[in-house]
Protein backbone atom coordinates (compact mmCIF):
# COMPACT_ATOMS: atom_id res chain seq x y z
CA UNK A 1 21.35 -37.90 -76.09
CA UNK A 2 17.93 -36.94 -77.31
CA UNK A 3 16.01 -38.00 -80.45
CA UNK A 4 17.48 -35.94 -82.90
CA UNK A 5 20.85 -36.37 -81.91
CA UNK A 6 20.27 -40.23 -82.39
CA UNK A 7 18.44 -39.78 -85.52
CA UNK A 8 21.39 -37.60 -86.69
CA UNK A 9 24.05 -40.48 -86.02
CA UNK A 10 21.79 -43.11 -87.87
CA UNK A 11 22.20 -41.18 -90.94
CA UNK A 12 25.73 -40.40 -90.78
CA UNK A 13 26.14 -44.27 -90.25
CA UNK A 14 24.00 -44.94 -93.65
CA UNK A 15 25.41 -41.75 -95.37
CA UNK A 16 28.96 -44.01 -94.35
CA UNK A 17 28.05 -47.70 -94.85
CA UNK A 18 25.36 -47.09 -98.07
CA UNK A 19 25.45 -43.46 -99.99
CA UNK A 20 23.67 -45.02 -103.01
CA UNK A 21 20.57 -46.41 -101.12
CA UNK A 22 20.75 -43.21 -99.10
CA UNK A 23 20.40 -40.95 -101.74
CA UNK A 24 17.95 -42.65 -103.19
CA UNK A 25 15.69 -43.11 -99.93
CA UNK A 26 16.35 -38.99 -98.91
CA UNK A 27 15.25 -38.54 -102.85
CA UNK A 28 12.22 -40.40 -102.42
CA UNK A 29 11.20 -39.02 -99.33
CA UNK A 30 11.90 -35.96 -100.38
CA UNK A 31 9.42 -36.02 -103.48
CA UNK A 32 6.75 -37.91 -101.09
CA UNK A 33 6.89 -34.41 -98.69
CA UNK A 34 7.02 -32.25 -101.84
CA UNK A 35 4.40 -33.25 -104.58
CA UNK A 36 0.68 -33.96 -103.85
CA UNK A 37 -2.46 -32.14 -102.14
CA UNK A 38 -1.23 -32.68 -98.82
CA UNK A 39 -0.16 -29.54 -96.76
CA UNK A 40 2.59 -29.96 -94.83
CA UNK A 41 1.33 -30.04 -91.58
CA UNK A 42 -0.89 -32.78 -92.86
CA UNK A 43 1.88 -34.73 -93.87
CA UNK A 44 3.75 -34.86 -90.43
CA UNK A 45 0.37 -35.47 -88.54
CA UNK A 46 -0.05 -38.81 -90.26
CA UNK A 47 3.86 -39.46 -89.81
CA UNK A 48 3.16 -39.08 -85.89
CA UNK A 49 0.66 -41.52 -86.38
CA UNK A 50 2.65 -43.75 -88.63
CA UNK A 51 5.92 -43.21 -85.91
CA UNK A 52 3.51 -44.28 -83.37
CA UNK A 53 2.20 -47.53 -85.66
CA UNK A 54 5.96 -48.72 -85.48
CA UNK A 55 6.93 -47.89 -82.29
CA UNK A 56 9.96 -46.10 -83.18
CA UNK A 57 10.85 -43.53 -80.00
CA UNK A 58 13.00 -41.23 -81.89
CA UNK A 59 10.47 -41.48 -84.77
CA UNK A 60 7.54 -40.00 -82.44
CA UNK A 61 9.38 -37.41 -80.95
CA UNK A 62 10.75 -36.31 -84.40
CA UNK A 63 7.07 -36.20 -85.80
CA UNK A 64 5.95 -34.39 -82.62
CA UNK A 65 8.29 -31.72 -82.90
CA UNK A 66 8.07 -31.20 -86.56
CA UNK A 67 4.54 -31.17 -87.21
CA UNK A 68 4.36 -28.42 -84.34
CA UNK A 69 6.87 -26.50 -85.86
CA UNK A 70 4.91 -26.39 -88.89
CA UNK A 71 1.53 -25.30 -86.76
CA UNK A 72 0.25 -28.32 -85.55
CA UNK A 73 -1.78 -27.62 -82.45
CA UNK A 74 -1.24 -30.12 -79.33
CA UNK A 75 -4.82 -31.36 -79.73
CA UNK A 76 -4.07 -32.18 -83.44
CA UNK A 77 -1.16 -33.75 -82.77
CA UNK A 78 -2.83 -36.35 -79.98
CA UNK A 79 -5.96 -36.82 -82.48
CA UNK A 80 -3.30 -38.29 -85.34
CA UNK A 81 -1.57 -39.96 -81.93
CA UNK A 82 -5.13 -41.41 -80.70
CA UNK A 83 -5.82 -42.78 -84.40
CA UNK A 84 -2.82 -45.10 -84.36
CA UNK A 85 -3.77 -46.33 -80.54
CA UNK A 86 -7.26 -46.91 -82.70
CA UNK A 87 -5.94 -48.77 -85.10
CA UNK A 88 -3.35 -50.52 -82.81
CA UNK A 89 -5.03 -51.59 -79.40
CA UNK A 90 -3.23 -51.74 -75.90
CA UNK A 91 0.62 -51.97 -77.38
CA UNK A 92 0.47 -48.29 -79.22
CA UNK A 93 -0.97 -46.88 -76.55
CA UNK A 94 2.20 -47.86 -74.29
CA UNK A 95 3.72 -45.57 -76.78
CA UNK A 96 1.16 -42.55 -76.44
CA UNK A 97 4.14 -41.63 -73.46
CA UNK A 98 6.48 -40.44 -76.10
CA UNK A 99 3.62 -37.98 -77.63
CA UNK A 100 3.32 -36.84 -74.03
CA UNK A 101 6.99 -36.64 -73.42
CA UNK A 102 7.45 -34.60 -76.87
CA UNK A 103 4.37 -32.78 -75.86
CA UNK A 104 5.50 -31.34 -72.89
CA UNK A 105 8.90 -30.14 -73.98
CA UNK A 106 6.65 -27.95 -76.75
CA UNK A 107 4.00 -26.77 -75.09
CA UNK A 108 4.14 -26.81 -71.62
């Protein structure tokens, strides 16, 4: 099962167990990605990075693959990558593997 397909089935199970919180979390998301001087692209470089700060898997490789589909090049995509391991020492950088992984499945 890849990322997306997990991702998908957390979201059914919180659509399920808690609509109202849901809701309310895809609404605020939603006007974080939509309102402000950030372009798009921006936005999903620094959620890489922040995917990469938490060591979430499915996270990265759902950052990955949407801030290339909105342009991202691969080397802007390992600079946001490379600021978390920056900010984060040895333990994010164990996680640079799932930039690679994502990496490779886009560009390569």
């Amino acid at each position: 099962m890849d990322a997306a397909e997990k991702a998908s089935q957390a979201m059914a199970a919180l659509q399920k167990y808690a609509p109202d919180s849901y809701a309310k979390y895809l609404e605020f998301t939603k006007q974080l990605g939509t309102s402000g001087p950030l372009p798009p692209a921006t936005l999903e470089l620094i959620l890489v990075a922040c995917a990469l700060m938490s060591q979430c898997d499915m996270c990265i490789t759902l950052h990955v693959e949407s801030a290339a589909a909105l342009g991202a090049s691969r080397e802007e995509i390992l600079q946001a990558a490379f600021m978390a391991v920056a900010m984060g020492g040895s333990p994010k950088l164990m996680y640079l593997k799932h930039v690679f992984e994502a990496l490779e499945d886009l560009f390569d």
